[in-house]
PDB file of N, CA and C in Angstrom:
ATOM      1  N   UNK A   1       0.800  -1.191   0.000  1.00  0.00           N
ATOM      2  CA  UNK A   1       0.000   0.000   0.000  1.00  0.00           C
ATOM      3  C   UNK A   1       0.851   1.267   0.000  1.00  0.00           C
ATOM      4  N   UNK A   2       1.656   1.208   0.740  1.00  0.00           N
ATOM      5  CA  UNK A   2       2.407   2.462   0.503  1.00  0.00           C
ATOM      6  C   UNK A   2       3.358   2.708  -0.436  1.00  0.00           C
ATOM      7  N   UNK A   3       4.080   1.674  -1.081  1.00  0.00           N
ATOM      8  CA  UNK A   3       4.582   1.707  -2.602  1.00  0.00           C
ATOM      9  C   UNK A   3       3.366   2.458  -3.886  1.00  0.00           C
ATOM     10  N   UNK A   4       2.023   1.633  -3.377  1.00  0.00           N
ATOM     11  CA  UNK A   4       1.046   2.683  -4.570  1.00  0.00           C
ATOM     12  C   UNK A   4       0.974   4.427  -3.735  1.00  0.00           C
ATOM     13  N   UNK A   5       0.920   4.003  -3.239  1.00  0.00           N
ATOM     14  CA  UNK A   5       0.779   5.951  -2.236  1.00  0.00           C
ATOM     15  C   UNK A   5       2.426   6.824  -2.997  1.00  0.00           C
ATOM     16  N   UNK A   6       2.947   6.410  -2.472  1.00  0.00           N
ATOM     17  CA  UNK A   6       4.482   6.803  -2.776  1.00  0.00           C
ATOM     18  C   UNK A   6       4.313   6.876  -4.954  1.00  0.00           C
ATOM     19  N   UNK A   7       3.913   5.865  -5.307  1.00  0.00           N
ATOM     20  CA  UNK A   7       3.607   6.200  -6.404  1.00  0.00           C
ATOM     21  C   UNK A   7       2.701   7.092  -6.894  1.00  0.00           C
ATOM     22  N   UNK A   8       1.796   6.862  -6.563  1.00  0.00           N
ATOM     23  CA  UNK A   8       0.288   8.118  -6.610  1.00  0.00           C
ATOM     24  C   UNK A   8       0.618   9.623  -6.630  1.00  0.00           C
ATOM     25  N   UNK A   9       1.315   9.982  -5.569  1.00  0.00           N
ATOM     26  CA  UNK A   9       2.291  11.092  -5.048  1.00  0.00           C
ATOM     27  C   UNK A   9       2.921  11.862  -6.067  1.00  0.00           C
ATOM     28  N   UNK A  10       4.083  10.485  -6.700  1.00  0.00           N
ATOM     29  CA  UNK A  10       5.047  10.683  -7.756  1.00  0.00           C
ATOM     30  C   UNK A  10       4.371  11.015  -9.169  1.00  0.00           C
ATOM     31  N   UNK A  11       3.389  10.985  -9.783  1.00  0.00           N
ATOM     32  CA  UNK A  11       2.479  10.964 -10.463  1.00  0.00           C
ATOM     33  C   UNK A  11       1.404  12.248 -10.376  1.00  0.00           C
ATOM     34  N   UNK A  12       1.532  12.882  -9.401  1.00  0.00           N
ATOM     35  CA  UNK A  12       0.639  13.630  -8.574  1.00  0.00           C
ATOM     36  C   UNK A  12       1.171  15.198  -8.631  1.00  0.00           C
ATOM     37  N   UNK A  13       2.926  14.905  -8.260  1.00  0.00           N
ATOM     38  CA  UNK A  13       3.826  15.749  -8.638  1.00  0.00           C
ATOM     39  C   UNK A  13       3.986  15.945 -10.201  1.00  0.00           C
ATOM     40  N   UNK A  14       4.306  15.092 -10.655  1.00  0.00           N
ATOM     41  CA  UNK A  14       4.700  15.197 -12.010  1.00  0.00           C
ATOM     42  C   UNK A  14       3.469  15.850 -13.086  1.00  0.00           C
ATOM     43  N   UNK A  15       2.362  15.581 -12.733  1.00  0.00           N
ATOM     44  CA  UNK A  15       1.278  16.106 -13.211  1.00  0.00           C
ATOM     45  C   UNK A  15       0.718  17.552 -13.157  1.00  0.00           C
ATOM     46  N   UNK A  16       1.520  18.110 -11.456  1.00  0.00           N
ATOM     47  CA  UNK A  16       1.241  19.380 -11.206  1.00  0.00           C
ATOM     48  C   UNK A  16       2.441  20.226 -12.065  1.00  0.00           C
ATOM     49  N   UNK A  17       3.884  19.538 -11.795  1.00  0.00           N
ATOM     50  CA  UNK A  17       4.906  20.317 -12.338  1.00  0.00           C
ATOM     51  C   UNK A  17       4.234  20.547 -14.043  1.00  0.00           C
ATOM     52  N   UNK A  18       3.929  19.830 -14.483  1.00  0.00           N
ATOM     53  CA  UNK A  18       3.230  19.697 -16.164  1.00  0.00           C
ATOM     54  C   UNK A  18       2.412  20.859 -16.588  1.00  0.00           C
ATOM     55  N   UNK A  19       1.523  20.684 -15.340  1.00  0.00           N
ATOM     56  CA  UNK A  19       0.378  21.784 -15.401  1.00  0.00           C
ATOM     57  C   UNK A  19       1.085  23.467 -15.428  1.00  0.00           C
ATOM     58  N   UNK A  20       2.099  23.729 -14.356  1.00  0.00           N
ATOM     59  CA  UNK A  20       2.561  24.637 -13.957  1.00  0.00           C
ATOM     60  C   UNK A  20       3.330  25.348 -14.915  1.00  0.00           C
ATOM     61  N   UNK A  21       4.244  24.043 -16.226  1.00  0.00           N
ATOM     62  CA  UNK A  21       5.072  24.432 -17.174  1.00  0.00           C
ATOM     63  C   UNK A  21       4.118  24.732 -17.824  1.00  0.00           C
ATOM     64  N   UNK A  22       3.302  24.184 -18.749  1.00  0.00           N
ATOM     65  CA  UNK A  22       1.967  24.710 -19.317  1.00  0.00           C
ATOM     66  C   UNK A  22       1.411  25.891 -19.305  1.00  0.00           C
ATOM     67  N   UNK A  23       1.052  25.954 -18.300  1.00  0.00           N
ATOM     68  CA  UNK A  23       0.511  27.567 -17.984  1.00  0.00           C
ATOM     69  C   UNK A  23       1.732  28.599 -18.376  1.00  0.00           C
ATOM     70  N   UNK A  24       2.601  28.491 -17.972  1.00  0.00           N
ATOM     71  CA  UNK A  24       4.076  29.616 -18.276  1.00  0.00           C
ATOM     72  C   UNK A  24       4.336  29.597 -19.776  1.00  0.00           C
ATOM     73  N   UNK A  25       4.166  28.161 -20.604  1.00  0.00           N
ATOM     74  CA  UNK A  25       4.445  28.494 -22.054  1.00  0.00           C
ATOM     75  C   UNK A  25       2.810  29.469 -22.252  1.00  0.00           C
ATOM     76  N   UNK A  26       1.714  29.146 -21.790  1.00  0.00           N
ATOM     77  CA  UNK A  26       0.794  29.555 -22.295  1.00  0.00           C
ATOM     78  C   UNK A  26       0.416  31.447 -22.390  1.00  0.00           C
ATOM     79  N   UNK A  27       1.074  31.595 -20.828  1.00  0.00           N
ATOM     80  CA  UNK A  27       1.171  32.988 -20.869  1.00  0.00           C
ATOM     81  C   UNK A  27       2.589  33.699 -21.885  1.00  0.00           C
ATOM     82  N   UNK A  28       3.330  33.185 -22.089  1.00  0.00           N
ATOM     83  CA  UNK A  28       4.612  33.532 -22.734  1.00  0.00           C
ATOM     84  C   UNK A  28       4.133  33.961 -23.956  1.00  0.00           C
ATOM     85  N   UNK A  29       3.268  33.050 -24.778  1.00  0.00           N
ATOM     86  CA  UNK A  29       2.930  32.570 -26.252  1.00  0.00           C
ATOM     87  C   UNK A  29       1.413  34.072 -26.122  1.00  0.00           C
ATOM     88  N   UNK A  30       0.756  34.344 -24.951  1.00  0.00           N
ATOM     89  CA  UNK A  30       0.075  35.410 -25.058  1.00  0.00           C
ATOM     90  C   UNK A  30       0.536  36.168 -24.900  1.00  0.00           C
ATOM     91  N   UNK A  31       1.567  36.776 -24.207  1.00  0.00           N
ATOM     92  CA  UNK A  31       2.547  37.997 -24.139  1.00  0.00           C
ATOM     93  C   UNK A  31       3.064  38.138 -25.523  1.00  0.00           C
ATOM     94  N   UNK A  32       3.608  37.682 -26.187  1.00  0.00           N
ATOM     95  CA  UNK A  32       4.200  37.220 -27.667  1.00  0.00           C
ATOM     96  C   UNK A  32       3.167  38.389 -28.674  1.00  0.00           C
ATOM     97  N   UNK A  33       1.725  37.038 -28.663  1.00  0.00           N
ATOM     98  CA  UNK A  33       0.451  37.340 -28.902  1.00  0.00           C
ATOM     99  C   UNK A  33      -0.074  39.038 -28.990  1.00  0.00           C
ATOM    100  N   UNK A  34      -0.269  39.464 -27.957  1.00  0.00           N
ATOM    101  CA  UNK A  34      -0.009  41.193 -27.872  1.00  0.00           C
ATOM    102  C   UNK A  34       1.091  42.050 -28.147  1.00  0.00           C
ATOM    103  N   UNK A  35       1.464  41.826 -28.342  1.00  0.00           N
ATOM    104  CA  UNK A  35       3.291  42.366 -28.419  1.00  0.00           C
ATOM    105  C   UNK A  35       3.167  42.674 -30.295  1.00  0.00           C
ATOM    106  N   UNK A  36       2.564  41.640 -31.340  1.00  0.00           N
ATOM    107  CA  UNK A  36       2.593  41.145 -32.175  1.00  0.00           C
ATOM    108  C   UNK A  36       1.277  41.898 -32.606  1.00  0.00           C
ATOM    109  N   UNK A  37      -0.069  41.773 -32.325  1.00  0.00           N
ATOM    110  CA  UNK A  37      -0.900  42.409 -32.015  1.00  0.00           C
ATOM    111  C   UNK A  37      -0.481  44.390 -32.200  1.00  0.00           C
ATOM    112  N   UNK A  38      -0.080  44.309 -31.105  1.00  0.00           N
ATOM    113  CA  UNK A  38       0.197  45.762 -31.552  1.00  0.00           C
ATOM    114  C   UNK A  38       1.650  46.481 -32.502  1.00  0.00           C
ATOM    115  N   UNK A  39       2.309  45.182 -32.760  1.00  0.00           N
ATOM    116  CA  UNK A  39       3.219  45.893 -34.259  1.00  0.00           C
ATOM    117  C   UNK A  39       2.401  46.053 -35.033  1.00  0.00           C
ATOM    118  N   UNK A  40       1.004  45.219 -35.335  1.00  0.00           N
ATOM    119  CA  UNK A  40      -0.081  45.196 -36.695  1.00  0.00           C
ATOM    120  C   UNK A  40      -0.491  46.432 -36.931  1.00  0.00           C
ATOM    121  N   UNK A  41      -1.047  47.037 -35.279  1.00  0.00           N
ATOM    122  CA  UNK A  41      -1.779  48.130 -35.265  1.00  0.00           C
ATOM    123  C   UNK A  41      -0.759  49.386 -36.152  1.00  0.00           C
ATOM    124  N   UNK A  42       0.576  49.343 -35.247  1.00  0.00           N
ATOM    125  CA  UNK A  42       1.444  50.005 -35.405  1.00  0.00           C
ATOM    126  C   UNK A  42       1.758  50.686 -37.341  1.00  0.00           C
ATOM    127  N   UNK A  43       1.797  49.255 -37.799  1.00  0.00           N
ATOM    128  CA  UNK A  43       1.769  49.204 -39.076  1.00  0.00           C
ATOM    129  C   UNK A  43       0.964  49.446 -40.059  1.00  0.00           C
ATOM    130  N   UNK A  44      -0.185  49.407 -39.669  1.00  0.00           N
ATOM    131  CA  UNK A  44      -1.676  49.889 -39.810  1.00  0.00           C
ATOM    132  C   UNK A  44      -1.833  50.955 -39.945  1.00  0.00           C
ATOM    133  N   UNK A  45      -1.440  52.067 -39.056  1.00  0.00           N
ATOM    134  CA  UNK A  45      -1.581  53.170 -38.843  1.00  0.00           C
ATOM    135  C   UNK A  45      -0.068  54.052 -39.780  1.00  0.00           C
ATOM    136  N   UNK A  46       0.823  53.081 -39.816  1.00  0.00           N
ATOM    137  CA  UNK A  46       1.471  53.655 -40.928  1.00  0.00           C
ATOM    138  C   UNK A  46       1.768  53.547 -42.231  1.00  0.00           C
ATOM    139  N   UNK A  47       0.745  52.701 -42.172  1.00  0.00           N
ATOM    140  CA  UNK A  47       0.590  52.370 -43.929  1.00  0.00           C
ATOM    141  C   UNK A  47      -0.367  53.047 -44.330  1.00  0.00           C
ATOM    142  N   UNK A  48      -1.458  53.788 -43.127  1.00  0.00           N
ATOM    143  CA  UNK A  48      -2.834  54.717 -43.635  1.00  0.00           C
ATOM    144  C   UNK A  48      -1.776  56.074 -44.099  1.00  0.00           C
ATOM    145  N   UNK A  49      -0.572  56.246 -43.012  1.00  0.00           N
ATOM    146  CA  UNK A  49      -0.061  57.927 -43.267  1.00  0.00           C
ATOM    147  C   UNK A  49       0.693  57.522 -44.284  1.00  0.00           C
ATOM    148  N   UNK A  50       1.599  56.408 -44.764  1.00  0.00           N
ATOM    149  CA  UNK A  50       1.840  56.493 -46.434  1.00  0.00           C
ATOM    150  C   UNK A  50       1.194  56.512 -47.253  1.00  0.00           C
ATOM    151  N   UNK A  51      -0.326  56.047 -47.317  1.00  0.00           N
ATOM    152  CA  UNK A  51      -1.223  55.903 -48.573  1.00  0.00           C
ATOM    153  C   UNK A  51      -1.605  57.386 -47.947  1.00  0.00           C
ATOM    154  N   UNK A  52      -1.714  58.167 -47.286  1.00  0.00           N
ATOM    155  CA  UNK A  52      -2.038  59.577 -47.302  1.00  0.00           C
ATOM    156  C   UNK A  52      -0.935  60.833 -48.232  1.00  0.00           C
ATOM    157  N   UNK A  53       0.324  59.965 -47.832  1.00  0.00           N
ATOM    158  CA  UNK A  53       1.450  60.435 -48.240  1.00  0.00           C
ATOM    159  C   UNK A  53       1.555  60.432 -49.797  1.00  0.00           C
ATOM    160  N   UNK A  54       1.102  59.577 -50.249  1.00  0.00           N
ATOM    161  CA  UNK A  54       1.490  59.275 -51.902  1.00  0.00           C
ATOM    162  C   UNK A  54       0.156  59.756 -52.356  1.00  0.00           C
ATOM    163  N   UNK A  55      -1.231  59.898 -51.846  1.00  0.00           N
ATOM    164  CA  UNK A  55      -1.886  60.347 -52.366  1.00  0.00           C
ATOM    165  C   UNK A  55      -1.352  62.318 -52.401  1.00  0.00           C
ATOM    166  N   UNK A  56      -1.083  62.754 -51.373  1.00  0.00           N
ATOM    167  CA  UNK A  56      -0.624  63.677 -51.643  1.00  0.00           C
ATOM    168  C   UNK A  56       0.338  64.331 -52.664  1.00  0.00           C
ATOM    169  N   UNK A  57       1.014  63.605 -52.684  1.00  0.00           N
ATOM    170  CA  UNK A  57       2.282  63.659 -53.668  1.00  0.00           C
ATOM    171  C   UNK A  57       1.983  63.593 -54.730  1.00  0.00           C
ATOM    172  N   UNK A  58       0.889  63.166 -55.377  1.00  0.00           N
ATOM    173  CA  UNK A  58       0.184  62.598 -56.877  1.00  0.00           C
ATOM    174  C   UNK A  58      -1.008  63.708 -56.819  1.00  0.00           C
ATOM    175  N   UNK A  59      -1.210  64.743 -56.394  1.00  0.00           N
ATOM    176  CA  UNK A  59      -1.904  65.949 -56.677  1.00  0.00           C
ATOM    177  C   UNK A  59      -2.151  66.419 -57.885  1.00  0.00           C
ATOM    178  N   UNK A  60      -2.575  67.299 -58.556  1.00  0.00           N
ATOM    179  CA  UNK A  60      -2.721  67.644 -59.897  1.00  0.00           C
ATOM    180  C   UNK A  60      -1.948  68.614 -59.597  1.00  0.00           C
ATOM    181  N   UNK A  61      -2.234  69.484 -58.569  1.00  0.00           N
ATOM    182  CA  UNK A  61      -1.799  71.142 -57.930  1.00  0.00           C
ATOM    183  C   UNK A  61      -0.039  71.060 -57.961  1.00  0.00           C
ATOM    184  N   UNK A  62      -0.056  69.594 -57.207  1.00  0.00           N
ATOM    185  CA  UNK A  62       1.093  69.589 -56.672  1.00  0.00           C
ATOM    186  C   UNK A  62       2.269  69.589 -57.592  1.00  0.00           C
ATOM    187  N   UNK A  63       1.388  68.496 -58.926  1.00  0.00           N
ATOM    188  CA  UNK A  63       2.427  67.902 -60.031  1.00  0.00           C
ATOM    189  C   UNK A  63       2.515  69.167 -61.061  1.00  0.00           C
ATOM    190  N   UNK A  64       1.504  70.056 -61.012  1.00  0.00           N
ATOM    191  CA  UNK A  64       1.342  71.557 -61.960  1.00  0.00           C
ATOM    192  C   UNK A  64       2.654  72.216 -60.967  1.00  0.00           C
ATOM    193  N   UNK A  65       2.836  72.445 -59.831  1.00  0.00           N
ATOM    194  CA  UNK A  65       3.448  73.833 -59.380  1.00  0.00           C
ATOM    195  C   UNK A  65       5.168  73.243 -59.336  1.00  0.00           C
ATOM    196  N   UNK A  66       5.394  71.899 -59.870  1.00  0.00           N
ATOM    197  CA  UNK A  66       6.656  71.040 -59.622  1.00  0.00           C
ATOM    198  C   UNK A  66       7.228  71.489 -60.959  1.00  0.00           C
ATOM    199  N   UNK A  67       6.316  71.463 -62.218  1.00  0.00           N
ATOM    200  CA  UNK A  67       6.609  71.478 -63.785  1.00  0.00           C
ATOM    201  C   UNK A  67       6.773  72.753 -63.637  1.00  0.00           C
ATOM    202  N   UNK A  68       5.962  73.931 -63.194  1.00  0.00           N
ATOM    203  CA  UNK A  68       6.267  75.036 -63.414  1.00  0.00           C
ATOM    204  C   UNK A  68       7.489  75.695 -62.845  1.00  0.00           C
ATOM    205  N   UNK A  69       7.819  75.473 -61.465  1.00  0.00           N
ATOM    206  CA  UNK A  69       8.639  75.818 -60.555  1.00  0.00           C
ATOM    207  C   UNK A  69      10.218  75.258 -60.835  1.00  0.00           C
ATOM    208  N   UNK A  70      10.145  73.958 -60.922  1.00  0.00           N
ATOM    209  CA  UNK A  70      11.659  73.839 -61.022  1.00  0.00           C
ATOM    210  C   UNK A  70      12.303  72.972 -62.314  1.00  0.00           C
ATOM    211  N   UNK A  71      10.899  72.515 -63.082  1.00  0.00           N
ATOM    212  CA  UNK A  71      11.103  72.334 -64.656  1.00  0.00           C
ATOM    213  C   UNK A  71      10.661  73.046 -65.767  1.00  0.00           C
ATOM    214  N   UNK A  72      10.379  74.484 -65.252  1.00  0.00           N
ATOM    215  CA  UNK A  72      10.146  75.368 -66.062  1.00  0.00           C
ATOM    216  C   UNK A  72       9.142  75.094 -67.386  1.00  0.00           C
ATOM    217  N   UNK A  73       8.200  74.292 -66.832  1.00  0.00           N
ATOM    218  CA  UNK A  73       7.129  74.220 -67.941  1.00  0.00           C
ATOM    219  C   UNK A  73       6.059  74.860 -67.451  1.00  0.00           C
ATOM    220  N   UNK A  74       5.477  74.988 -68.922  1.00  0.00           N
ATOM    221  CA  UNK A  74       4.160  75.954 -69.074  1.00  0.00           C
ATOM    222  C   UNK A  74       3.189  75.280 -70.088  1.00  0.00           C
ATOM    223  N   UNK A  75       1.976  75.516 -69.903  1.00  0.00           N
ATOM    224  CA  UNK A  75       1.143  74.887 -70.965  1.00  0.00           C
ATOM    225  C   UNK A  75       0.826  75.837 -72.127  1.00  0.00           C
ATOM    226  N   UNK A  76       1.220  75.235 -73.152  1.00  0.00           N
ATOM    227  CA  UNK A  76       1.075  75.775 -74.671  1.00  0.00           C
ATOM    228  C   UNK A  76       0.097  76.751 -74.582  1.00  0.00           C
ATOM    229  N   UNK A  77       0.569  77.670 -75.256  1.00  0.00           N
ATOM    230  CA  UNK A  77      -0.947  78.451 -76.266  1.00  0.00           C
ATOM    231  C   UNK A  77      -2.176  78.202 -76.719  1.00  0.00           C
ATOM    232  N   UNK A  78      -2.623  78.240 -76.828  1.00  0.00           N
ATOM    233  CA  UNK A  78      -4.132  77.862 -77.572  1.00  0.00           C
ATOM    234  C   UNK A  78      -4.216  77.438 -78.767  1.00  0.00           C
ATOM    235  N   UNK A  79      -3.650  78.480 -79.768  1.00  0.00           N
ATOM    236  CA  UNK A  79      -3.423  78.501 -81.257  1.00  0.00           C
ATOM    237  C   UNK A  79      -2.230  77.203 -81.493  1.00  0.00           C
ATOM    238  N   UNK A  80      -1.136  76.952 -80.063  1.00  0.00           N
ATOM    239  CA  UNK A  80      -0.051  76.214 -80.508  1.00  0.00           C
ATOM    240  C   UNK A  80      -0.785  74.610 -80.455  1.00  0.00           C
ATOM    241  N   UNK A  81      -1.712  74.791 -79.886  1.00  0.00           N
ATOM    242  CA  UNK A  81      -2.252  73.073 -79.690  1.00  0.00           C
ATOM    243  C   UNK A  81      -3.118  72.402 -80.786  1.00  0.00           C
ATOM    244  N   UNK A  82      -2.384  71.807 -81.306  1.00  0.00           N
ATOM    245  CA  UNK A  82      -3.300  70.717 -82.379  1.00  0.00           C
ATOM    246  C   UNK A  82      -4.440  69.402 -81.556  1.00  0.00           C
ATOM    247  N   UNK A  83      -5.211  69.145 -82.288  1.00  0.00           N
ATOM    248  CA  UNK A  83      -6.050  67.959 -81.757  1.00  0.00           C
ATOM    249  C   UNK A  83      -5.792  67.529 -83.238  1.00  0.00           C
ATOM    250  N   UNK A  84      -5.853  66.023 -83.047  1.00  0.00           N
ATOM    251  CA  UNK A  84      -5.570  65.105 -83.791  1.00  0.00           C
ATOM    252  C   UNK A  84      -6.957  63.662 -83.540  1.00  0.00           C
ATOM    253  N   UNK A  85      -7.689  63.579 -84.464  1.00  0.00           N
ATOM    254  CA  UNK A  85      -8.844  62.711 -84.330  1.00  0.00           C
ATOM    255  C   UNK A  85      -8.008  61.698 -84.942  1.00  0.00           C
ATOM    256  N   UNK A  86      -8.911  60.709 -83.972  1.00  0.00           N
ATOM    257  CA  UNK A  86      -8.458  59.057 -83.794  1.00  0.00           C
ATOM    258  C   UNK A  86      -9.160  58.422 -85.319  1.00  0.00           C
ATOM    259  N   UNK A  87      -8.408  57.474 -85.726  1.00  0.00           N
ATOM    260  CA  UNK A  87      -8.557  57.217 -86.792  1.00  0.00           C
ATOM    261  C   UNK A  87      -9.429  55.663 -86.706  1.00  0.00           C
ATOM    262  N   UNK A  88     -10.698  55.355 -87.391  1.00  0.00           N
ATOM    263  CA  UNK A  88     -10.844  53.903 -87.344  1.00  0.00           C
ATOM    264  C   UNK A  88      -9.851  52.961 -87.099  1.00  0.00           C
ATOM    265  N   UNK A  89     -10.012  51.942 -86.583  1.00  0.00           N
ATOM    266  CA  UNK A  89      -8.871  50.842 -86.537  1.00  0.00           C
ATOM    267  C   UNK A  89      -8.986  50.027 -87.799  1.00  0.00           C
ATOM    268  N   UNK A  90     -10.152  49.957 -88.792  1.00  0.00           N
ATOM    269  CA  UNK A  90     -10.311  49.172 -89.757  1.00  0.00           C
ATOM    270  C   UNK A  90      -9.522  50.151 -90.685  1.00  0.00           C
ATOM    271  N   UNK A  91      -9.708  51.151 -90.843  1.00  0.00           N
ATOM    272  CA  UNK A  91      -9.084  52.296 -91.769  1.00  0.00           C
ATOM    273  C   UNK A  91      -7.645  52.253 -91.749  1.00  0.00           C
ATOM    274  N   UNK A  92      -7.261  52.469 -90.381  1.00  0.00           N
ATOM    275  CA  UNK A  92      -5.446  51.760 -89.998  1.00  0.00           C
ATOM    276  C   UNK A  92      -5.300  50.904 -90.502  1.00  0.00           C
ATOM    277  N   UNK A  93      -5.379  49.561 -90.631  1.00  0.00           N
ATOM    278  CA  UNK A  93      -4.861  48.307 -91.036  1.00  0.00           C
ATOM    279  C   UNK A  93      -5.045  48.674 -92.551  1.00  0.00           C
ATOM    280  N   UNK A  94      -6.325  49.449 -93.117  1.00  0.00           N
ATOM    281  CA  UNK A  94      -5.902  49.303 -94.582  1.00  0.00           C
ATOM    282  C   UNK A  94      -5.222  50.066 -94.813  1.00  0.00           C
ATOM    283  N   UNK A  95      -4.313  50.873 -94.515  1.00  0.00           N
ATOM    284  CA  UNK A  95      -3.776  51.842 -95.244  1.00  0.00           C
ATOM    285  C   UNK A  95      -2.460  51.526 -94.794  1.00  0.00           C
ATOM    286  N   UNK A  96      -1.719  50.423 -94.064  1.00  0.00           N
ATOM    287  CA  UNK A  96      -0.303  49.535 -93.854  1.00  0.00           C
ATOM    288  C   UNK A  96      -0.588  48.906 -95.216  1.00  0.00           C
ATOM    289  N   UNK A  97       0.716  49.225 -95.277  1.00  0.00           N
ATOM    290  CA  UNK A  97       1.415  47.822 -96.143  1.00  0.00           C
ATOM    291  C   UNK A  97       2.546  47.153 -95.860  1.00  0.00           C
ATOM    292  N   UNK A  98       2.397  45.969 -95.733  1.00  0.00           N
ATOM    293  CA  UNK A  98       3.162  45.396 -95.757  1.00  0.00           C
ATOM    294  C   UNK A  98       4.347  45.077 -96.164  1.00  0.00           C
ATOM    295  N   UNK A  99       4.601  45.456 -97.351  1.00  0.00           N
ATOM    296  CA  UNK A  99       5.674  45.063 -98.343  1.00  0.00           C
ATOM    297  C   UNK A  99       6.739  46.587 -97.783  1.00  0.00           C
ATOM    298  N   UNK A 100       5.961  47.709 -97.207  1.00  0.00           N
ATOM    299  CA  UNK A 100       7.005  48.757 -96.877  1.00  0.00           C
ATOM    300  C   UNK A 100       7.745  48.258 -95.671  1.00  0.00           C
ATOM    301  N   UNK A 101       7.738  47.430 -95.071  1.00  0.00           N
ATOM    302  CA  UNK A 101       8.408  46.938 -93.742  1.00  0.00           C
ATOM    303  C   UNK A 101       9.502  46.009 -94.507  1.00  0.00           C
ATOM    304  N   UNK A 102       9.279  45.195 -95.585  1.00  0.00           N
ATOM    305  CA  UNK A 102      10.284  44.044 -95.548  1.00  0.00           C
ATOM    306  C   UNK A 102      11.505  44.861 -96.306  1.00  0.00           C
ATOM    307  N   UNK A 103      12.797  44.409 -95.827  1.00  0.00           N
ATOM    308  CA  UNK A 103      13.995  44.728 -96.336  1.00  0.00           C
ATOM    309  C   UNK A 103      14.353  44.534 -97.630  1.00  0.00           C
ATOM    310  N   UNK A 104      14.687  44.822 -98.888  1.00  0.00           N
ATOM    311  CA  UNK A 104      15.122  44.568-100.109  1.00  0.00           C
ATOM    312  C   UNK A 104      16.596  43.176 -99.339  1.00  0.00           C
ATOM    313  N   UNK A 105      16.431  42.345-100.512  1.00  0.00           N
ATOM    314  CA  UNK A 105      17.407  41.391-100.020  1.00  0.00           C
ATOM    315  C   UNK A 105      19.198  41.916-100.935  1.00  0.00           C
ATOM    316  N   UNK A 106      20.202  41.767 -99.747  1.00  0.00           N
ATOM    317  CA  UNK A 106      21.538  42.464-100.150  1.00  0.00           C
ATOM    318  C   UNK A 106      22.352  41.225-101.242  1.00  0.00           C
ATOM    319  N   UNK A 107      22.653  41.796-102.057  1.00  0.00           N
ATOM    320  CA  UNK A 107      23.302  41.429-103.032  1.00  0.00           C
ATOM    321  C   UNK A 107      24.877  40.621-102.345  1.00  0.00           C
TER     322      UNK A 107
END
């Protein structure tokens, strides 16, 4: 009887020490858990102020006062601007030829 007691015990221990390691990985792996948790947020919140950032940067205002200011452009004249109407695509293909692309063969 007291060999099973003495065993029971041993079994009894070993089961609590188990429990005790358990719990410590379990809180470790939730500390981890939050820690991880809030890099997301972290990242979250700075990926909203870069997509704020590049939307800014891609302005119309912004990309007009960049050309004018330190690439010295200006938009044409009125009289200087041609419009050019788009041509059928069936009308294109007929008016290629083919034979103007191929190379004369060298002697």
């Amino acid at each position: 009887m007291i060999r099973i007691n003495i065993f029971l015990i041993l079994i009894l221990i070993a089961c609590a020490l188990s429990v005790v390691t358990s719990q410590h990985k379990a809180r470790k792996l939730f500390v981890e858990l939050e820690k991880e948790q809030e890099l997301a947020g972290r990242l979250a919140v700075e990926w909203g102020q870069l997509q704020l950032e590049q939307s800014t940067w891609a302005t119309h205002a912004r990309i007009e006062k960049v050309a004018t200011g330190q690439l010295n452009m200006h938009v044409p004249d009125a009289f200087r601007v041609q419009i050019i109407p788009l041509s059928n695509p069936a009308d294109s293909a007929n008016s290629i030829n083919p034979a103007d692309f191929v190379e004369a063969p060298k002697p």
